[in-house]
N, C-alpha and C. Protein backbone atom coordinates (compact mmCIF):
# COMPACT_ATOMS: atom_id res chain seq x y z
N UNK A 1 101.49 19.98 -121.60
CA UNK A 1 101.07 21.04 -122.48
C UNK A 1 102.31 21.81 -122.89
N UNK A 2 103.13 21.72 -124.34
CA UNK A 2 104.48 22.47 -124.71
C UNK A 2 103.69 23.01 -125.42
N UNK A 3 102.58 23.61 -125.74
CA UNK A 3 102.47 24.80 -126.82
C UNK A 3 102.63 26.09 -126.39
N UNK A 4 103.54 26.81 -126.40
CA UNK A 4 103.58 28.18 -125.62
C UNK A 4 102.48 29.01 -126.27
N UNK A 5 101.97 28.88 -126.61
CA UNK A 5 100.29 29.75 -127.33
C UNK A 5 99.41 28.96 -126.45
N UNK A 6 99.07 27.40 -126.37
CA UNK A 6 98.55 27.16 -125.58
C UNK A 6 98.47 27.12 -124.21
N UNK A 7 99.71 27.53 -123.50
CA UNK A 7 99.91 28.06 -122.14
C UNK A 7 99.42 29.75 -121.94
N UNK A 8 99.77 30.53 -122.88
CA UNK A 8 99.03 31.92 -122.25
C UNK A 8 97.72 31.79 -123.06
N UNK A 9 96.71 30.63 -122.69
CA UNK A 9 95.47 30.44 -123.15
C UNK A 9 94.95 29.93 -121.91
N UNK A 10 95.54 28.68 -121.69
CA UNK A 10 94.66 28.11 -120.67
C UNK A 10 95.45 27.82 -119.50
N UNK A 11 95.20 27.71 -118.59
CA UNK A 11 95.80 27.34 -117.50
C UNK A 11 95.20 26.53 -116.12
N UNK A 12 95.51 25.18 -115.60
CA UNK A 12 94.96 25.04 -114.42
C UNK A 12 96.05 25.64 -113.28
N UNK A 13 95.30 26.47 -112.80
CA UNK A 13 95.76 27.17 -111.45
C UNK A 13 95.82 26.62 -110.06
N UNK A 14 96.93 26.71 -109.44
CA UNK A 14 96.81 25.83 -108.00
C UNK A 14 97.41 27.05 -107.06
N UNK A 15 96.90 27.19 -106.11
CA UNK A 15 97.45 28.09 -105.14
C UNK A 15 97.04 27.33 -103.89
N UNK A 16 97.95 26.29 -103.01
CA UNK A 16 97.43 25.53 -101.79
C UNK A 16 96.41 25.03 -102.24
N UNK A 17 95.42 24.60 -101.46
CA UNK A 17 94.51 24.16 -101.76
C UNK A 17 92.96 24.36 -103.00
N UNK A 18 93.85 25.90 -103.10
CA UNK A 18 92.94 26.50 -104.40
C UNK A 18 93.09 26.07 -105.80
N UNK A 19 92.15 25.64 -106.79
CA UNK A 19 92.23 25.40 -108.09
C UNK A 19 91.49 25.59 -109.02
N UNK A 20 91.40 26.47 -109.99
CA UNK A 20 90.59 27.00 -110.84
C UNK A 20 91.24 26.66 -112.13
N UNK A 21 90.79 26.79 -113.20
CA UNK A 21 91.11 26.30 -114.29
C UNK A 21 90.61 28.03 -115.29
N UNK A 22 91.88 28.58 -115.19
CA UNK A 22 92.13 29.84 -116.32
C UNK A 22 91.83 30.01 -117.81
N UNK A 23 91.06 30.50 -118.55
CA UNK A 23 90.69 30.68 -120.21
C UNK A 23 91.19 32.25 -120.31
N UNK A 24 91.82 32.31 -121.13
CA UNK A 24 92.44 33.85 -121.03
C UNK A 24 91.34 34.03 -122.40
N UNK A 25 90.38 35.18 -121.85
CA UNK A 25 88.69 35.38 -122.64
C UNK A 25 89.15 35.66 -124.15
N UNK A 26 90.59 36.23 -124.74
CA UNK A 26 90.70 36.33 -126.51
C UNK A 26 90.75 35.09 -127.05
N UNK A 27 90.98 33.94 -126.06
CA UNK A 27 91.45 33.20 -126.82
C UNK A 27 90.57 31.64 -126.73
N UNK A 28 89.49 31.91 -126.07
CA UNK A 28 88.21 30.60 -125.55
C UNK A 28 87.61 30.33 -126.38
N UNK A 29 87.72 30.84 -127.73
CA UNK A 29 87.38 30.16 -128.98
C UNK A 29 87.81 29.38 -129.60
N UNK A 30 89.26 29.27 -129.39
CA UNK A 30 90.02 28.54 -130.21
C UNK A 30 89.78 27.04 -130.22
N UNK A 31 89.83 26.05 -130.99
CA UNK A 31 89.43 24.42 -130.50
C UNK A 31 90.63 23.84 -129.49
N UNK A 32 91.75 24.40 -130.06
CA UNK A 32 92.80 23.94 -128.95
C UNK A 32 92.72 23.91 -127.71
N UNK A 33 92.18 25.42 -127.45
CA UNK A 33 91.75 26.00 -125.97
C UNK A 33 90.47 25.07 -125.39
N UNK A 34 89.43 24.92 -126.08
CA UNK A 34 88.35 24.29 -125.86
C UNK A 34 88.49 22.28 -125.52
N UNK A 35 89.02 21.73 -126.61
CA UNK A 35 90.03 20.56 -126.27
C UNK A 35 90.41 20.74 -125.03
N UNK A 36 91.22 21.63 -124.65
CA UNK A 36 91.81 21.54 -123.71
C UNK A 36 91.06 21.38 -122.31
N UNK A 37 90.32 22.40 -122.60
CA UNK A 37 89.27 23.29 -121.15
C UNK A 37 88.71 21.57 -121.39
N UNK A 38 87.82 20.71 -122.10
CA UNK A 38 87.29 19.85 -122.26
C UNK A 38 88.05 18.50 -121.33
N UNK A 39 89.18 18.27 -121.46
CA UNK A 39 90.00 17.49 -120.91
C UNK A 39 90.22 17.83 -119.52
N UNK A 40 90.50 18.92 -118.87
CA UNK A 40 90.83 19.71 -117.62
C UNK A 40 89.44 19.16 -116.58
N UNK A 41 88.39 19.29 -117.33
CA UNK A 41 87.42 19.40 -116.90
C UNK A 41 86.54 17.98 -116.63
N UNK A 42 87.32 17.10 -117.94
CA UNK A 42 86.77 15.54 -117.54
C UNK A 42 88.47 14.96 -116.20
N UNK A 43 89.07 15.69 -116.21
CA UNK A 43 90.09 15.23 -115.00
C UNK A 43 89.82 16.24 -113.29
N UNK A 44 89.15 17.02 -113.40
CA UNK A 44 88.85 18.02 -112.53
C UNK A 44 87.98 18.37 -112.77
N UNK A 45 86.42 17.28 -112.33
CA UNK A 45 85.33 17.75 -112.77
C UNK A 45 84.79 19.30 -111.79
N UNK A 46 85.40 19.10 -110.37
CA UNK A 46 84.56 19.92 -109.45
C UNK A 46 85.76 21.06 -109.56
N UNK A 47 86.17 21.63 -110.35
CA UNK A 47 87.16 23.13 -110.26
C UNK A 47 86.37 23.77 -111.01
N UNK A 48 86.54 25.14 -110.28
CA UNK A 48 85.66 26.70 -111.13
C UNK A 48 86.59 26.72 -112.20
N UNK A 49 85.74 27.31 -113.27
CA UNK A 49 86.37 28.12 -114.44
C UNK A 49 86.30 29.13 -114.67
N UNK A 50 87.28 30.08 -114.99
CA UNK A 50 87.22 31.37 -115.27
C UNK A 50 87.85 31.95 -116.04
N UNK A 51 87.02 32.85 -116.81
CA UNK A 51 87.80 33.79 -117.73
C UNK A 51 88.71 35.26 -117.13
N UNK A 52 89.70 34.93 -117.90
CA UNK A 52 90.59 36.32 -117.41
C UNK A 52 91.49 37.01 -118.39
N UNK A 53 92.12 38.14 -118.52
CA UNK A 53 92.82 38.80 -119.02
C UNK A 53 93.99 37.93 -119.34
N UNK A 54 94.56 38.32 -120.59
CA UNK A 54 95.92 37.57 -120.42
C UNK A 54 97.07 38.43 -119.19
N UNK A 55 96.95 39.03 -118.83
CA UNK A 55 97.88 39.79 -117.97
C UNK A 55 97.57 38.94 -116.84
N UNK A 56 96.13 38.73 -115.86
CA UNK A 56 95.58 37.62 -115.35
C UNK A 56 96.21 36.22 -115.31
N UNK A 57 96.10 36.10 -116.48
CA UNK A 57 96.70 34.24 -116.64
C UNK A 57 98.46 34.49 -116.70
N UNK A 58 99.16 35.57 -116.79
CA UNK A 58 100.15 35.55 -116.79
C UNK A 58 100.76 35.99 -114.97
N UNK A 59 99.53 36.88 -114.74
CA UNK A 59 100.20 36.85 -112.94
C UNK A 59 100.23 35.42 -112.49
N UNK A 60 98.88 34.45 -112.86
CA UNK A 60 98.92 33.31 -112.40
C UNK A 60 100.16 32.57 -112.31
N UNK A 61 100.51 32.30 -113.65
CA UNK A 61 101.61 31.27 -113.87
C UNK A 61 102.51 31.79 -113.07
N UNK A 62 103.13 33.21 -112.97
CA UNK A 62 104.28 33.67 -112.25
C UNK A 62 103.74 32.96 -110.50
N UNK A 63 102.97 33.55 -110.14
CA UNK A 63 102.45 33.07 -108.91
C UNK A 63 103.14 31.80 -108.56
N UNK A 64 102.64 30.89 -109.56
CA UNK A 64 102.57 29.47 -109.23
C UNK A 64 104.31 29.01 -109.53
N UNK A 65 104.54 29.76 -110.48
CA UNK A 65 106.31 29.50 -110.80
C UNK A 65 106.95 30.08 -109.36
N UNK A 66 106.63 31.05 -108.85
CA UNK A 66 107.48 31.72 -108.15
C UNK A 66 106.86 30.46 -106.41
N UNK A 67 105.93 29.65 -106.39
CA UNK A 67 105.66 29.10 -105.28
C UNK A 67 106.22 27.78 -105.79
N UNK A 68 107.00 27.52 -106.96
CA UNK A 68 107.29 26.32 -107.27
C UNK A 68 106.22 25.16 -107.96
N UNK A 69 105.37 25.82 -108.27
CA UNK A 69 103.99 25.13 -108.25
C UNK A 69 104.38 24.82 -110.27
N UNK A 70 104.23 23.43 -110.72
CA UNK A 70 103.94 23.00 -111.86
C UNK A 70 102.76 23.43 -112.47
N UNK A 71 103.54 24.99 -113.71
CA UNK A 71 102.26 25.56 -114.27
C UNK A 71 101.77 24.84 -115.54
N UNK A 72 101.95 23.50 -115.96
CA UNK A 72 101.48 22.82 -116.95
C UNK A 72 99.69 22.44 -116.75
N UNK A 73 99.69 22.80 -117.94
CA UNK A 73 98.27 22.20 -117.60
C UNK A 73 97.69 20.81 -117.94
């Protein structure tokens, strides 16, 4: 995923064993975002989804950058 619009949109989240799959809620309309969430979801059928703030999807990625964790989705 290189679209930097499409990274503070969607995100699959990993924290250890935790994995949720991030929709930052302005932007879950978009088809890109939806494509996306669509694909995430036929590769990780059993992960929660959730909507969040972009401030939200941006603690995430830091999270996962700062644990070394590959924030591509």
């Amino acid at each position: 995923m290189n679209d930097p619009t499409l990274n503070d949109a969607i995100l699959l989240f990993t924290e250890g064993e935790r994995h949720e799959i991030l929709v930052e809620t302005n932007q879950r309309t978009r088809a890109d975002v939806q494509d996306r969430l669509q694909t995430l979801l036929s590769e990780y059928p059993d992960t929660p989804t959730r909507l969040v703030s972009l401030s939200e999807m941006q603690d995430a990625a830091k999270r996962m950058a700062d644990a070394g964790t590959d924030a591509d989705a």
